[in-house]
C-alpha atoms as a PDB file:
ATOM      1  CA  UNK A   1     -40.590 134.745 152.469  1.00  0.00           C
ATOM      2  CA  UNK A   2     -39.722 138.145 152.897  1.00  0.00           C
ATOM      3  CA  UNK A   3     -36.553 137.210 154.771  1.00  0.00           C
ATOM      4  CA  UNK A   4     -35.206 135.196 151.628  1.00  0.00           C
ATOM      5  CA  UNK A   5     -36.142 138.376 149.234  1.00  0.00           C
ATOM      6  CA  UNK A   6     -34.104 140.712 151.222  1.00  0.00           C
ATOM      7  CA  UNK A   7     -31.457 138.019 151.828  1.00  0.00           C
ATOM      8  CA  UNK A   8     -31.313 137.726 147.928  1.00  0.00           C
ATOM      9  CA  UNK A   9     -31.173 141.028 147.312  1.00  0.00           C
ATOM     10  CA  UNK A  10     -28.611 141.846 150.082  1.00  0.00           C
ATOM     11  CA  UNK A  11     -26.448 139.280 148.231  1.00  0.00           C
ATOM     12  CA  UNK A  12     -26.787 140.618 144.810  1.00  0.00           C
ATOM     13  CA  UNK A  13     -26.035 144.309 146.122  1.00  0.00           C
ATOM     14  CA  UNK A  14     -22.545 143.175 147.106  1.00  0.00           C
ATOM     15  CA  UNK A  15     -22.490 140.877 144.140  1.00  0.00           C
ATOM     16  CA  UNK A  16     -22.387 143.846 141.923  1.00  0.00           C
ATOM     17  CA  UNK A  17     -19.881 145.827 144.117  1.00  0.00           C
ATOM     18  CA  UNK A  18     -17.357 147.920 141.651  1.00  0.00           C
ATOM     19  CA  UNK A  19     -14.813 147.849 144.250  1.00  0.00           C
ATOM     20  CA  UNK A  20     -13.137 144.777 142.933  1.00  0.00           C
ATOM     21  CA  UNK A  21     -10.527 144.955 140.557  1.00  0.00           C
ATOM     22  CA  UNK A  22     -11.570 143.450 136.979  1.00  0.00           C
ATOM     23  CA  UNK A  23     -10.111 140.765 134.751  1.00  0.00           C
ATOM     24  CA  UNK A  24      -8.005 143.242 132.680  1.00  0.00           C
ATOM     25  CA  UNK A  25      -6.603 144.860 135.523  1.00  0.00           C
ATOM     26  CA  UNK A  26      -5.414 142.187 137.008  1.00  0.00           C
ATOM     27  CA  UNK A  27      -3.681 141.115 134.151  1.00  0.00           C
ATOM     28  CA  UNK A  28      -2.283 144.466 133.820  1.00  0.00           C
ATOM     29  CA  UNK A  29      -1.173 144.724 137.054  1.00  0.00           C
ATOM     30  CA  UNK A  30       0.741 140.712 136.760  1.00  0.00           C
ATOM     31  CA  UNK A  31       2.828 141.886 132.847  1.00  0.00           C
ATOM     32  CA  UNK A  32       3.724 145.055 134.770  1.00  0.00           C
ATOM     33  CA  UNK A  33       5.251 142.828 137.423  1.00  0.00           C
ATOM     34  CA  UNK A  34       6.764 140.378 135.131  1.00  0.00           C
ATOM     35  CA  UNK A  35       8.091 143.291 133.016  1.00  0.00           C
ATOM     36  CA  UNK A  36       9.977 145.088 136.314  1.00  0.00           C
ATOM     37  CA  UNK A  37      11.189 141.920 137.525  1.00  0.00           C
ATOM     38  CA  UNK A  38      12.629 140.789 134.202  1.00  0.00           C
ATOM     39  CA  UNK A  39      14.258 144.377 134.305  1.00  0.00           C
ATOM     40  CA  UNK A  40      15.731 144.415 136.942  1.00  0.00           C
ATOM     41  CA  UNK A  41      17.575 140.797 136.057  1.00  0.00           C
ATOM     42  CA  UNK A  42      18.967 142.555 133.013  1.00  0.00           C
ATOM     43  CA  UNK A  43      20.365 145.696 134.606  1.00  0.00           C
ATOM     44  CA  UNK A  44      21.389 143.612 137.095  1.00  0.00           C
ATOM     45  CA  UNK A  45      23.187 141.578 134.644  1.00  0.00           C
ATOM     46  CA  UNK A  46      24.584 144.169 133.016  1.00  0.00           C
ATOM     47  CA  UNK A  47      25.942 145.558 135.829  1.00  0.00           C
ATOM     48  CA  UNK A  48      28.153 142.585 136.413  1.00  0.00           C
ATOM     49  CA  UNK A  49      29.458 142.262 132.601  1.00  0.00           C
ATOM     50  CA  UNK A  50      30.093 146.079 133.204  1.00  0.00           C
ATOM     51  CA  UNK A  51      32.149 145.336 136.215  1.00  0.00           C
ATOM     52  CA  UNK A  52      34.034 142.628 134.763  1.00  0.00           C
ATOM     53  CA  UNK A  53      35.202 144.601 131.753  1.00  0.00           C
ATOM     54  CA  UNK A  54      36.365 147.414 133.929  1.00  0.00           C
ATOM     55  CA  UNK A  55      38.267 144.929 135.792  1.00  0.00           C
ATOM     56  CA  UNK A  56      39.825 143.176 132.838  1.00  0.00           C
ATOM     57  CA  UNK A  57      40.311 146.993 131.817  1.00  0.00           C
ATOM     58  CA  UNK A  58      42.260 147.904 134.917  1.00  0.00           C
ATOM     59  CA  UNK A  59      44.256 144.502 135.083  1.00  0.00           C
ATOM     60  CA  UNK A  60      45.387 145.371 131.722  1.00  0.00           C
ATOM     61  CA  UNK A  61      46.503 148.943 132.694  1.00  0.00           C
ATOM     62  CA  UNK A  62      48.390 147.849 135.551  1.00  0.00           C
ATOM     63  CA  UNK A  63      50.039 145.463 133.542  1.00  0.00           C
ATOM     64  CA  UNK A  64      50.918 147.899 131.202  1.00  0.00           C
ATOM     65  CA  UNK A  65      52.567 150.695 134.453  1.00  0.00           C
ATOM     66  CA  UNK A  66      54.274 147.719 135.683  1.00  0.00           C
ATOM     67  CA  UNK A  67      56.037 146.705 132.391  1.00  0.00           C
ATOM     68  CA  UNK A  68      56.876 150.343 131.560  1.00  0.00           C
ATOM     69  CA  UNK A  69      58.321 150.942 135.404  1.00  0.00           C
ATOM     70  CA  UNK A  70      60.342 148.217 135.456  1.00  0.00           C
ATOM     71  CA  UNK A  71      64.151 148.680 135.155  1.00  0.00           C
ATOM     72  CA  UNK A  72      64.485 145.771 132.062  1.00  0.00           C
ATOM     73  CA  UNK A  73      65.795 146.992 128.708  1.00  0.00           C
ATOM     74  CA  UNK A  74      63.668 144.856 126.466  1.00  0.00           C
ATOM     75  CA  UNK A  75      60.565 146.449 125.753  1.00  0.00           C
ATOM     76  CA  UNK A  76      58.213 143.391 124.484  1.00  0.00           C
ATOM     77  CA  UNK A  77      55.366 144.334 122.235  1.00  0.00           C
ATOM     78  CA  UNK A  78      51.951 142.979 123.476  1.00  0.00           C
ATOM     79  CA  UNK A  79      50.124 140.269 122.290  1.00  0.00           C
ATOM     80  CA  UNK A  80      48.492 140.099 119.191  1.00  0.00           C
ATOM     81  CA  UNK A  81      44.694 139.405 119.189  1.00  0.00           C
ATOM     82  CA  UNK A  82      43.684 135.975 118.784  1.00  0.00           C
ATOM     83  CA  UNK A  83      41.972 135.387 115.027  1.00  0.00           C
ATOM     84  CA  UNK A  84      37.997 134.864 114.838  1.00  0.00           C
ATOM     85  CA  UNK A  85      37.828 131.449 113.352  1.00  0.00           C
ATOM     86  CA  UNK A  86      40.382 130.546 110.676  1.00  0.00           C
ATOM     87  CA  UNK A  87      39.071 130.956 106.800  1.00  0.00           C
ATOM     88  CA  UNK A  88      37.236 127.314 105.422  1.00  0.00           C
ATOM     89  CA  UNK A  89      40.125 125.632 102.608  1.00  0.00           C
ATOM     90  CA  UNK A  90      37.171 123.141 101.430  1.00  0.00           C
ATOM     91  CA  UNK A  91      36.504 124.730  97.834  1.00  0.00           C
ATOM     92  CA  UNK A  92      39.559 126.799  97.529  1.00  0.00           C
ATOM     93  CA  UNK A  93      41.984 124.438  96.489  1.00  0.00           C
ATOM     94  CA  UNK A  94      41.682 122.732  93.201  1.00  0.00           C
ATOM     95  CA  UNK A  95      42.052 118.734  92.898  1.00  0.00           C
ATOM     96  CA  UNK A  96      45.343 117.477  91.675  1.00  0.00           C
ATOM     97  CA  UNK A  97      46.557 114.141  90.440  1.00  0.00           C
ATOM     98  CA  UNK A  98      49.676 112.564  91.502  1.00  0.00           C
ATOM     99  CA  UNK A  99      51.051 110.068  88.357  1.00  0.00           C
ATOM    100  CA  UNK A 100      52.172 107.141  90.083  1.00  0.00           C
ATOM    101  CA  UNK A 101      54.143 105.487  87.212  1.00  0.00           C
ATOM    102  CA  UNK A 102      57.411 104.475  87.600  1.00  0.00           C
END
């Protein structure tokens, strides 16, 4: 009998050890995680739209050292930007009737 006392109480000793993290820390420690991972997918991300731009940027300024070097007369202006979205006509224009007598 004593043997299943001091078993039992052996057992609840390291039952209540504190070294274990808790609920809330574990949580904690998972959002923290999450949070640095999803960071680093959105620098990373931005990194590559960064690097794009610049390229597009450079491409363009090439372009430009090219068309100013070469020995052609005609100077062409560049291209105008393309429009948004063009402006809704529904509601603008009034009705009209067309007579149709002869």
């Amino acid at each position: 009998m004593k043997r299943v006392v001091l078993y039992t109480g052996f057992f609840i000793v390291l039952a209540c050890d504190s070294d274990r993290p808790t609920k809330e820390s574990l949580v904690l420690d998972y959002y923290n995680k999450k949070v640095e991972s999803l960071r680093l997918e959105k620098d990373q991300d931005c990194r590559e739209k960064a690097i794009i731009k610049a390229e597009t940027y450079v491409d363009s300024l090439v372009d430009r050292w090219i068309n100013t070097d070469l020995l052609d007369t005609i100077n062409f202006p560049p291209k105008p930007n393309k429009p948004q979205a063009p402006e809704p006509v529904i509601g603008k224009v009034k009705k009209f009737e067309i007579d149709m007598k002869d």
